[in-house]
C-alpha atoms as a PDB file:
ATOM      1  CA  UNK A   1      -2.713  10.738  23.275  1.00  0.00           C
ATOM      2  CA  UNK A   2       1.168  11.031  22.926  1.00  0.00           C
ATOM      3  CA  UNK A   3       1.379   7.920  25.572  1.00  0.00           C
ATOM      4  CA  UNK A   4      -0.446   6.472  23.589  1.00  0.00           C
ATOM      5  CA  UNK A   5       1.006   6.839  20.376  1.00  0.00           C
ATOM      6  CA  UNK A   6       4.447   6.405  22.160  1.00  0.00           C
ATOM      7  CA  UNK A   7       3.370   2.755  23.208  1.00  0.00           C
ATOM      8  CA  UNK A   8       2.003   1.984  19.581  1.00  0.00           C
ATOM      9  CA  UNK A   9       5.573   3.112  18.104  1.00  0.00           C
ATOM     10  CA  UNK A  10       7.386   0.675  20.421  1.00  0.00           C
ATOM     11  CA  UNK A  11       5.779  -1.825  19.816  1.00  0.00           C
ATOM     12  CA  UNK A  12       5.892  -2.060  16.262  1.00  0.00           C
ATOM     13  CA  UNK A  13       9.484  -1.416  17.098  1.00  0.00           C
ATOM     14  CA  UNK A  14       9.670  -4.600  19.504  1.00  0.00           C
ATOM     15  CA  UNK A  15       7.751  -6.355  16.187  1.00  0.00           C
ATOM     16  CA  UNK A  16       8.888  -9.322  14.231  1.00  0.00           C
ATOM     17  CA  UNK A  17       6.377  -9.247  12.125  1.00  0.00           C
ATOM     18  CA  UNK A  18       6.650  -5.419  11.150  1.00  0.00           C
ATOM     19  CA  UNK A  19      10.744  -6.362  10.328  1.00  0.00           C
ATOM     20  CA  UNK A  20       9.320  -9.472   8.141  1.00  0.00           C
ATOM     21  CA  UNK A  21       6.936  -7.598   6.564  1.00  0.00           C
ATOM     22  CA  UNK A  22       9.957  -4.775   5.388  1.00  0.00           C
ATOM     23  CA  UNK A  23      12.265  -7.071   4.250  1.00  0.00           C
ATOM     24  CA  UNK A  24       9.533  -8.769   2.378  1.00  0.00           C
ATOM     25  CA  UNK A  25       8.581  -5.512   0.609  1.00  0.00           C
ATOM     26  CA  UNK A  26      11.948  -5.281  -0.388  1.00  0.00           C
ATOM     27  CA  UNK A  27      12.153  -8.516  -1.846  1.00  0.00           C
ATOM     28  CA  UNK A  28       9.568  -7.877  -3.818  1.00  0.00           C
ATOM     29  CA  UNK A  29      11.308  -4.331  -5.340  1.00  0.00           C
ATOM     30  CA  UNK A  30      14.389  -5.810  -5.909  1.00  0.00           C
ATOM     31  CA  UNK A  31      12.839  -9.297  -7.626  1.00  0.00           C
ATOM     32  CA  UNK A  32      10.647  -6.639  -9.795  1.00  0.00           C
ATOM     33  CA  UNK A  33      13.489  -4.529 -10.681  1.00  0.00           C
ATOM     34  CA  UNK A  34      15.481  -7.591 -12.002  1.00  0.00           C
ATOM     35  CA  UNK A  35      12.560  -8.742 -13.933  1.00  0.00           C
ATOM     36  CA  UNK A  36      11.648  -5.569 -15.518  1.00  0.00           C
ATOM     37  CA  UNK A  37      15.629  -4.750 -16.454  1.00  0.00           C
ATOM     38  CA  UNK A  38      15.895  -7.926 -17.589  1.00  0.00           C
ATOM     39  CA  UNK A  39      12.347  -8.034 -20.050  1.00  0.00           C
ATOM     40  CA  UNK A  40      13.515  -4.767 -21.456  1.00  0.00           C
ATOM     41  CA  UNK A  41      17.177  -4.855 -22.068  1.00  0.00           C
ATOM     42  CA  UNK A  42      17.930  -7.071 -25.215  1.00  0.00           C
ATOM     43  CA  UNK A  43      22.006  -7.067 -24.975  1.00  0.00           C
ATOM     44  CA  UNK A  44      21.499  -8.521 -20.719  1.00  0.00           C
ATOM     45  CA  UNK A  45      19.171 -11.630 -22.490  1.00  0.00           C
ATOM     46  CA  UNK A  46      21.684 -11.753 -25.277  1.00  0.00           C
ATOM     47  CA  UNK A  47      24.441 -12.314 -22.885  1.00  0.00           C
ATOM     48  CA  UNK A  48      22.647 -14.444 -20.862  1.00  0.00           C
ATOM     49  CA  UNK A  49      21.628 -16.431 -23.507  1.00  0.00           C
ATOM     50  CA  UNK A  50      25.119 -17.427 -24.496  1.00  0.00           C
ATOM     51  CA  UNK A  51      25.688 -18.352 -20.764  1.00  0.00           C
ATOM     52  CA  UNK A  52      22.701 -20.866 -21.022  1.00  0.00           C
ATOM     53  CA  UNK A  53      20.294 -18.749 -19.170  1.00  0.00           C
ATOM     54  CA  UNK A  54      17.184 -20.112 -20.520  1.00  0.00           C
ATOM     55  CA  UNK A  55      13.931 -17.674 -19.732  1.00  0.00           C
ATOM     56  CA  UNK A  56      11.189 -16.613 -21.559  1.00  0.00           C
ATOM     57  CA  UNK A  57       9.543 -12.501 -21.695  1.00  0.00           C
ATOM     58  CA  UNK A  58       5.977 -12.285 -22.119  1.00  0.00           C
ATOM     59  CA  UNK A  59       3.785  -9.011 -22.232  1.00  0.00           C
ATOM     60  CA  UNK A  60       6.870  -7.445 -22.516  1.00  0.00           C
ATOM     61  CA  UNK A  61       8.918  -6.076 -25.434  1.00  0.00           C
ATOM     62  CA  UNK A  62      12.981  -5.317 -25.060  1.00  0.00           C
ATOM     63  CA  UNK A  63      13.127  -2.941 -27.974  1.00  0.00           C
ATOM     64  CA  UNK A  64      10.341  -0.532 -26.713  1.00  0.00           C
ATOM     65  CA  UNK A  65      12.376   2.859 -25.246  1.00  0.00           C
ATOM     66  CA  UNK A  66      12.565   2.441 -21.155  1.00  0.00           C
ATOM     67  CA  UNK A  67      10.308   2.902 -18.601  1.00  0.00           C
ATOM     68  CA  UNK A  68      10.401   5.561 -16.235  1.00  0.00           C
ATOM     69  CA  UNK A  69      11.389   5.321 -12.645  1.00  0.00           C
ATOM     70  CA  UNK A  70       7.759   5.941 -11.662  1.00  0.00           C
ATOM     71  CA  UNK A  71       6.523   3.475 -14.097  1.00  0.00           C
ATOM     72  CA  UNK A  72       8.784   1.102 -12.513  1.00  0.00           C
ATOM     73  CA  UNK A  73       8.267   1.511  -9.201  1.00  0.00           C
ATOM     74  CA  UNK A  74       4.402   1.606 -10.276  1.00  0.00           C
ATOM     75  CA  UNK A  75       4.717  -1.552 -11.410  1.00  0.00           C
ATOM     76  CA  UNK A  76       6.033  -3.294  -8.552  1.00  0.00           C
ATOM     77  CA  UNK A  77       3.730  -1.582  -5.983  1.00  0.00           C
ATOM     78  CA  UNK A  78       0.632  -1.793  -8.164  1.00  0.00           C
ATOM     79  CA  UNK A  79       0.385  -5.402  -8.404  1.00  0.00           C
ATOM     80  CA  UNK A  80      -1.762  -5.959  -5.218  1.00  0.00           C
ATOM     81  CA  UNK A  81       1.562  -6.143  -2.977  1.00  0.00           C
ATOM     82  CA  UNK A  82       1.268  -2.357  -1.382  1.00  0.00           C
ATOM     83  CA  UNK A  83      -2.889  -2.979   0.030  1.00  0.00           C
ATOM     84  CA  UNK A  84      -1.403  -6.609   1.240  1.00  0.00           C
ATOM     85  CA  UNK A  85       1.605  -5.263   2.928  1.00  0.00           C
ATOM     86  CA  UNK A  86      -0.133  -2.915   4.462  1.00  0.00           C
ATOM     87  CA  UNK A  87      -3.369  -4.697   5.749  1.00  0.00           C
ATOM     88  CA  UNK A  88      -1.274  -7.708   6.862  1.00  0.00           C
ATOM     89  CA  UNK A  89       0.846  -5.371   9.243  1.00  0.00           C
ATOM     90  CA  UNK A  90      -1.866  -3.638  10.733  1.00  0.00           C
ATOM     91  CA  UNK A  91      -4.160  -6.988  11.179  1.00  0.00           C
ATOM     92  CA  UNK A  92      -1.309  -8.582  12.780  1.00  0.00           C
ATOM     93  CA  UNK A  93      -0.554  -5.519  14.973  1.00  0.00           C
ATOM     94  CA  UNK A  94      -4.550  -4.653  15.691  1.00  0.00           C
ATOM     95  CA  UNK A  95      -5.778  -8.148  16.497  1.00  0.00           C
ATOM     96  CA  UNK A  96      -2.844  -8.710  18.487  1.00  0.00           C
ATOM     97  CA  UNK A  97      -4.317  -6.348  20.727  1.00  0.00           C
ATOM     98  CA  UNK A  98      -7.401  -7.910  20.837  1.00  0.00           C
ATOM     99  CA  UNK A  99      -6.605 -11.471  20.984  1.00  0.00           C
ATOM    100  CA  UNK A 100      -4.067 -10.531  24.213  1.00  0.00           C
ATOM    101  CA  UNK A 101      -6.695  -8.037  26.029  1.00  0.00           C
ATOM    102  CA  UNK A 102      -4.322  -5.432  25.602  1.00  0.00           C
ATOM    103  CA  UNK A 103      -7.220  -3.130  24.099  1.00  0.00           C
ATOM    104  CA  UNK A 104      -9.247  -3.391  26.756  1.00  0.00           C
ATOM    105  CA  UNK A 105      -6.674  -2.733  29.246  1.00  0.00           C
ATOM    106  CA  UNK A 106      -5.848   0.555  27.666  1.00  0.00           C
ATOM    107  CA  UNK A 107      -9.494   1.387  27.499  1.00  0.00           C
ATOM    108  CA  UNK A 108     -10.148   0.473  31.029  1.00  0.00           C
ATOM    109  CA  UNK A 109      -7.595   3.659  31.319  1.00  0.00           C
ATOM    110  CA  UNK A 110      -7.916   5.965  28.428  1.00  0.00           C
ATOM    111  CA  UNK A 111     -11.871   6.754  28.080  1.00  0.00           C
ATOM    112  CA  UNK A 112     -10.882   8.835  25.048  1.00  0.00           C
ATOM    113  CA  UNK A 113     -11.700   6.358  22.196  1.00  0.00           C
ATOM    114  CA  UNK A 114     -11.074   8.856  19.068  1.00  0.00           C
ATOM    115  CA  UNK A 115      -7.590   9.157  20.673  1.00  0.00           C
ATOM    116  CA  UNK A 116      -7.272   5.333  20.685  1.00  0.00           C
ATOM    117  CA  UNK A 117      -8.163   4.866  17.019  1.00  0.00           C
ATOM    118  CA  UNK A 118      -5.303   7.999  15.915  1.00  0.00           C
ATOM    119  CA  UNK A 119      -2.766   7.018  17.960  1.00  0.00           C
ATOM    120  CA  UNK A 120      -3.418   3.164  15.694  1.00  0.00           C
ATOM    121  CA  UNK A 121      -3.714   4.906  12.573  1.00  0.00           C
ATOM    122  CA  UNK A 122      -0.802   7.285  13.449  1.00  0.00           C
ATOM    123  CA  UNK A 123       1.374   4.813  14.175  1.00  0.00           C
ATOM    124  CA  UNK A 124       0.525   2.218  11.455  1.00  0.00           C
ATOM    125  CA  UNK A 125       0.869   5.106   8.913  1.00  0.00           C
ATOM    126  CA  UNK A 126       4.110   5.764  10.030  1.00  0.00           C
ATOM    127  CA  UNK A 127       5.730   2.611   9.843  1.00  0.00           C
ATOM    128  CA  UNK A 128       4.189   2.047   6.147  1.00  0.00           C
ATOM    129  CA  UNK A 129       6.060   5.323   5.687  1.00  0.00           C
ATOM    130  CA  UNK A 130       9.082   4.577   6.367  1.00  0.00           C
ATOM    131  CA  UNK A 131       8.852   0.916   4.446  1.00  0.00           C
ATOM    132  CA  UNK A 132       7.955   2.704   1.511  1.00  0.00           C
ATOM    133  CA  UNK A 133      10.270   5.159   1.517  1.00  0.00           C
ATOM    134  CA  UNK A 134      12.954   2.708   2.176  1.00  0.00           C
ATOM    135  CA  UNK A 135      11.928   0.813  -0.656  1.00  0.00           C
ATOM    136  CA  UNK A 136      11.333   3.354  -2.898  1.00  0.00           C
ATOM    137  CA  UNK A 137      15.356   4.518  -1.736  1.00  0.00           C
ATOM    138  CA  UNK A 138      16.389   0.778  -2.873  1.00  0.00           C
ATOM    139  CA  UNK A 139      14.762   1.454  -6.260  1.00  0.00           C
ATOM    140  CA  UNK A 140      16.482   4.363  -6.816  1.00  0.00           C
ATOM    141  CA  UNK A 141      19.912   3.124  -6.059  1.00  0.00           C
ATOM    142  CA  UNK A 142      19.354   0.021  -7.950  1.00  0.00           C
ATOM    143  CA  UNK A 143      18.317   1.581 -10.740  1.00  0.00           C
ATOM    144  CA  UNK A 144      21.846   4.035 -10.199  1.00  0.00           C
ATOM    145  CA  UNK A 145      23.562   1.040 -10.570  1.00  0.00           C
ATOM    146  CA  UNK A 146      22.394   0.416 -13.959  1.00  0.00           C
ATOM    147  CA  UNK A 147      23.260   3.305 -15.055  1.00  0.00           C
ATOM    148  CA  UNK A 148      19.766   5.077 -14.630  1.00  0.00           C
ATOM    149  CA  UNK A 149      18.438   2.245 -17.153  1.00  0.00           C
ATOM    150  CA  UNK A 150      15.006   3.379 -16.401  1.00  0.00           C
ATOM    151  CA  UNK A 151      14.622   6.955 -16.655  1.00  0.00           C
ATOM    152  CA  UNK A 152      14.480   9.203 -13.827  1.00  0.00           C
ATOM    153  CA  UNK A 153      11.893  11.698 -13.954  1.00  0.00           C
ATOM    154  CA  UNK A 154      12.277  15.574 -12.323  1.00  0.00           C
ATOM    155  CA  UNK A 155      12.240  15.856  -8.966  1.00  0.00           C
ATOM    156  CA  UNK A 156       8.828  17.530  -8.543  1.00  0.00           C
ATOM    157  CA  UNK A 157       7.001  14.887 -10.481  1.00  0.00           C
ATOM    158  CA  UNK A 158       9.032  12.290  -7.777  1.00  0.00           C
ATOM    159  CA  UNK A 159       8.098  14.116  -5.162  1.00  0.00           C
ATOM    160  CA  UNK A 160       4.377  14.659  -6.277  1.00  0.00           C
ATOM    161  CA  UNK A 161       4.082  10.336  -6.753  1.00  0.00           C
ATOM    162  CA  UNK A 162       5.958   9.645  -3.758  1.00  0.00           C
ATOM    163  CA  UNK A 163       3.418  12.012  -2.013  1.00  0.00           C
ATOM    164  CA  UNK A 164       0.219  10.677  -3.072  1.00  0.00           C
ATOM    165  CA  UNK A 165       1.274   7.317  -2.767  1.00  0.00           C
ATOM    166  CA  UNK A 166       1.538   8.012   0.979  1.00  0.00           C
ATOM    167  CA  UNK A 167      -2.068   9.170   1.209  1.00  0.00           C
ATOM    168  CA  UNK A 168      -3.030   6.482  -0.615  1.00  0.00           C
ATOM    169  CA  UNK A 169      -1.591   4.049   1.935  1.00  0.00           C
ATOM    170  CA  UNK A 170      -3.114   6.240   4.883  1.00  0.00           C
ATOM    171  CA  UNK A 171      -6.283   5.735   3.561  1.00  0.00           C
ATOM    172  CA  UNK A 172      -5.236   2.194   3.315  1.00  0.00           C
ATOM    173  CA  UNK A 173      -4.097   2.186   7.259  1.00  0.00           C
ATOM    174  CA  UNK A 174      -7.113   3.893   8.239  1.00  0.00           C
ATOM    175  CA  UNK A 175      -9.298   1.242   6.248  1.00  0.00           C
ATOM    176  CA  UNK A 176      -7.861  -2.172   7.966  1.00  0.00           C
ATOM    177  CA  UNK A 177      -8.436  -0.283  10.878  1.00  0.00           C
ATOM    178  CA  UNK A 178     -11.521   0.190  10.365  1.00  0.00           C
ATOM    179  CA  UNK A 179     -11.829  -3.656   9.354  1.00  0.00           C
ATOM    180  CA  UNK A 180     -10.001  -4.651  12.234  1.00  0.00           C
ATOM    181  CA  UNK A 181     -11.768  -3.166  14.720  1.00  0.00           C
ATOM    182  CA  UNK A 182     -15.333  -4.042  13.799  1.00  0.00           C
ATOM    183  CA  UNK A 183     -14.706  -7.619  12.184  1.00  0.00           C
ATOM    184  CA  UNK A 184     -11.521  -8.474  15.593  1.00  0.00           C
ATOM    185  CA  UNK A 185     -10.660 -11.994  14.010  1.00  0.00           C
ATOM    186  CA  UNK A 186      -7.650 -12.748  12.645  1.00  0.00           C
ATOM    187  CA  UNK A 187      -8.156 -15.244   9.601  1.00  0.00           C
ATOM    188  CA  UNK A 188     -11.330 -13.281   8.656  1.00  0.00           C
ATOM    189  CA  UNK A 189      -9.639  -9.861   9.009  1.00  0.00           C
ATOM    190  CA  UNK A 190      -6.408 -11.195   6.367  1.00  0.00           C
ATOM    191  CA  UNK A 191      -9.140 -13.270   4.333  1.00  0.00           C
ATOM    192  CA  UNK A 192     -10.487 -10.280   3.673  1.00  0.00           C
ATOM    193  CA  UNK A 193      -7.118  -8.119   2.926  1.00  0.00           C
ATOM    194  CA  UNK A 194      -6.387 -10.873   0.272  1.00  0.00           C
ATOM    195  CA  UNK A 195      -9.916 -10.846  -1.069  1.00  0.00           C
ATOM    196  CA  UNK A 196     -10.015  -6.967  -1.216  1.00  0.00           C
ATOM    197  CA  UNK A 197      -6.442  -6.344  -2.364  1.00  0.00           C
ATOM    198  CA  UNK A 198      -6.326  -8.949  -5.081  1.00  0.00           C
ATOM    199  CA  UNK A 199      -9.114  -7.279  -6.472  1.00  0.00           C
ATOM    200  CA  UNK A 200     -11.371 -10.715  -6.180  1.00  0.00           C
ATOM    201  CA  UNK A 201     -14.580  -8.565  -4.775  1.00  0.00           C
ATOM    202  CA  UNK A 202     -14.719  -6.283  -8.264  1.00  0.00           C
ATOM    203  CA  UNK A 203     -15.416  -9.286 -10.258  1.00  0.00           C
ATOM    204  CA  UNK A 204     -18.120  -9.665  -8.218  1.00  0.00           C
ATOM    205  CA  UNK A 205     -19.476  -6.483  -7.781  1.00  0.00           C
ATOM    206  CA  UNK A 206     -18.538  -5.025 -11.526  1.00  0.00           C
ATOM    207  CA  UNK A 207     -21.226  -7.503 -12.967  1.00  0.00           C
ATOM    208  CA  UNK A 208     -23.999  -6.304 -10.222  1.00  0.00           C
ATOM    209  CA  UNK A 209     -23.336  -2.314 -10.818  1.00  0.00           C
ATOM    210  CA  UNK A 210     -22.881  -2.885 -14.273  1.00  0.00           C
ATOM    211  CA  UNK A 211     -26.934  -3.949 -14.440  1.00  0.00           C
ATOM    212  CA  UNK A 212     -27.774  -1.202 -12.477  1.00  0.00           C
ATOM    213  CA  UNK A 213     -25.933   1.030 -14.826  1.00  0.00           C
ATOM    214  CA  UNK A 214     -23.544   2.647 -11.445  1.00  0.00           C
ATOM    215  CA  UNK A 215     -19.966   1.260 -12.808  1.00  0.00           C
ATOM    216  CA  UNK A 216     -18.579   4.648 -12.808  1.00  0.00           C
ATOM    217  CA  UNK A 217     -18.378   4.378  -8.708  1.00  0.00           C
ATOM    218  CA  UNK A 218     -15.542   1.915  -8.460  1.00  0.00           C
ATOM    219  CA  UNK A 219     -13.587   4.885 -10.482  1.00  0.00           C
ATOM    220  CA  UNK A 220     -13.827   6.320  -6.726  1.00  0.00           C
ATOM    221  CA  UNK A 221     -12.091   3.541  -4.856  1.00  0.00           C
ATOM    222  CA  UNK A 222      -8.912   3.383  -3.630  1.00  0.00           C
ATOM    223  CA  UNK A 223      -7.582   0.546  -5.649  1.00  0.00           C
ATOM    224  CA  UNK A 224      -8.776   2.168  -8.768  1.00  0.00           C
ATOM    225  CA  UNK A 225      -7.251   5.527  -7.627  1.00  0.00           C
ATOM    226  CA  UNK A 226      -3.684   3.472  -6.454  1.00  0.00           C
ATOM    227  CA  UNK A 227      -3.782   1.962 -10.371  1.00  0.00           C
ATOM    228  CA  UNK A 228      -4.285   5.509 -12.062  1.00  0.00           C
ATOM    229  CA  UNK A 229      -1.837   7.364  -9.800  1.00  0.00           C
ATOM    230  CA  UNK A 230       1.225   7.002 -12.385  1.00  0.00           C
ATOM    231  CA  UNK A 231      -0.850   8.572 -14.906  1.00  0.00           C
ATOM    232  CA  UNK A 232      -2.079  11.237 -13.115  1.00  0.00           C
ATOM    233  CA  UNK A 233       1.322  12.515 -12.381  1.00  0.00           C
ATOM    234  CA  UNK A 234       2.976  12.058 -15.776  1.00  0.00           C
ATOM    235  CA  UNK A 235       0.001  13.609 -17.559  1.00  0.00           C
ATOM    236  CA  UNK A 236      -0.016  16.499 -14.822  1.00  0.00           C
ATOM    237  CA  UNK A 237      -3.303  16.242 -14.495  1.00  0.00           C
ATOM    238  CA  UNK A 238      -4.308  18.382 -11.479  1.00  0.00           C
ATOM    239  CA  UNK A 239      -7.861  18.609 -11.936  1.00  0.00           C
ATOM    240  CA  UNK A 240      -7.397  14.706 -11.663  1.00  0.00           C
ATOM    241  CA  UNK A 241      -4.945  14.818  -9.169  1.00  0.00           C
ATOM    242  CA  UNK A 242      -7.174  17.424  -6.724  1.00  0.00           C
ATOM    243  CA  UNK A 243      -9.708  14.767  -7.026  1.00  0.00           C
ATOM    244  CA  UNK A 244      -8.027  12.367  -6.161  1.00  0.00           C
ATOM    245  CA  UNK A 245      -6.863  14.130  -3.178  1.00  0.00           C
ATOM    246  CA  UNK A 246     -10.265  15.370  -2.422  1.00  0.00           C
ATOM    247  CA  UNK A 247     -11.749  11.399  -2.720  1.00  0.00           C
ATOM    248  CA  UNK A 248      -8.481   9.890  -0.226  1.00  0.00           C
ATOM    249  CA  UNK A 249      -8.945  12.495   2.112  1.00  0.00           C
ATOM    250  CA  UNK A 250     -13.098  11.191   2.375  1.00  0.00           C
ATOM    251  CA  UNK A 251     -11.991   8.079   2.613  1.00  0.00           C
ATOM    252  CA  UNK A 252      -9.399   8.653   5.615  1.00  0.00           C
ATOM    253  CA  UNK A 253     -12.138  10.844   7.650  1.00  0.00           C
ATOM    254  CA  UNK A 254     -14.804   8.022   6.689  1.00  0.00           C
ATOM    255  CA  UNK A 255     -13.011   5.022   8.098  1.00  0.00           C
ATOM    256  CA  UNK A 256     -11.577   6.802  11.298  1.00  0.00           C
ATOM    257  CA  UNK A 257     -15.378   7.816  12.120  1.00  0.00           C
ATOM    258  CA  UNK A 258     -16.403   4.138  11.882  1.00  0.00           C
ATOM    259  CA  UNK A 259     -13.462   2.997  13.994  1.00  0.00           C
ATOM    260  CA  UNK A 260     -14.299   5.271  16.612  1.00  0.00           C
ATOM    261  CA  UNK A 261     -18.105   4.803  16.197  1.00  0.00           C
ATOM    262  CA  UNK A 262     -17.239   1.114  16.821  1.00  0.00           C
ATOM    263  CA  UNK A 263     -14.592   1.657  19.751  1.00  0.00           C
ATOM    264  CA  UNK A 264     -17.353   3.168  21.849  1.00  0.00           C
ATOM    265  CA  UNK A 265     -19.160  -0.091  21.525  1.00  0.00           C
ATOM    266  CA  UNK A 266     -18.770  -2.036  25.587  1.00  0.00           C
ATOM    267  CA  UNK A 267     -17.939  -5.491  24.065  1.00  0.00           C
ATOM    268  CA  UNK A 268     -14.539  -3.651  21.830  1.00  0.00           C
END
């Protein structure tokens, strides 16, 4: 298991693709952090406005009072960009394996398939992890060079976001896994990451459960549960928030089960 999970870590450490993948996320914070401090601070587009900076806000109104941090970072995670992130990383590092042999090789050795699938999911969850918490560190200093323009909340409601955002994104690991592992192809594997976490497949399926009177279930998915996190911790909601927790944890015991189911299959 820990040979296992050893070999996993360096690779992702020997990864392009996991360093693109940071340095993308972090892109994406700091180009969101711009936007938002520029939509909501009136004297920045009055200045810039007299240097012929020519831009235009929409959905957005300067002289509302400031976000919060956790609104912010919310925001920029929200948008479809943390399920991409992280299903793009762990297709790219799952059906590597499979497109090279490598899985098979280890196999060949390691009869233990359960062990295969948590050293994957172990590993994967760790490097999302650390990019998150790297990103979410780049948030806060930007935002301390602004002057704390959006509002820092206590440190146990930061701590209490920061945590179930990295369940969420277990469950998220565990799920491409999951995918990866039963559907092996590449293209169809990030097809469907871009279908899923753009949110494509509940326009689909709203309609259908809406006939059959079951809409309330897609309150029980991750996506919907990533979108309502902010809320739940600024309300303090627990009963929510033990839910929540309760539902994640389901879904992380659920998708390992059909990984391993499927590992044990002699054509993996």
């Amino acid at each position: 298991m820990f040979n296992l999970l050893r070999m996993d870590l360096k690779r992702l450490q020997k990864s392009r693709s996991s360093y693109v993948i940071l340095i993308l996320s972090m892109l994406v914070s700091l180009i969101f952090f711009m936007a938002l401090y520029i939509a909501l601070n009136p004297d920045l587009q009055a200045w810039m406005k007299t240097h012929g900076f020519i831009f235009q806000v929409s959905g957005m109104d300067s002289t509302q009072p400031a976000i919060s941090f956790i609104e912010l970072f919310h925001l920029t995670y929200t948008q479809n960009f943390l399920a991409i992130f992280i299903g793009i990383a762990v297709v790219l590092f799952n059906c590597h394996e499979h497109e090279c042999g490598f899985s098979k090789n280890v196999l060949s050795i390691h009869v233990n398939r359960f062990h295969y699938i948590l050293s994957k999911s172990i590993a994967l969850s760790l490097y999302v992890l650390v990019m998150m918490s790297i990103c979410f560190l780049e948030a806060i200093i930007l935002n301390l060079c602004v002057s704390a323009f959006f509002i820092f909340p206590s440190v146990q409601d930061m701590l209490l976001y920061v945590g179930l955002l990295c369940l969420i994104a277990i469950a998220f690991v565990c799920m491409y896994t999951a995918l990866t592992i039963w559907l092996k192809s590449k293209s169809g594997c990030i097809g469907t990451v871009i279908v899923y976490a753009t949110g494509i497949w509940m326009s689909i399926v709203n309609p259908l459960l809406g006939i059959l009177g079951w809409q309330k279930i897609l309150d029980y998915t991750l996506m919907s549960r990533l979108g309502m996190l902010s809320r739940y911790v600024q309300s303090i909601d627990m009963n929510q928030i033990f839910m929540m927790i309760f539902n994640v944890v389901c879904f992380i015991l659920i998708y390992t089960f059909l990984s391993t189911l499927r590992s044990y299959k002699k054509d993996i």
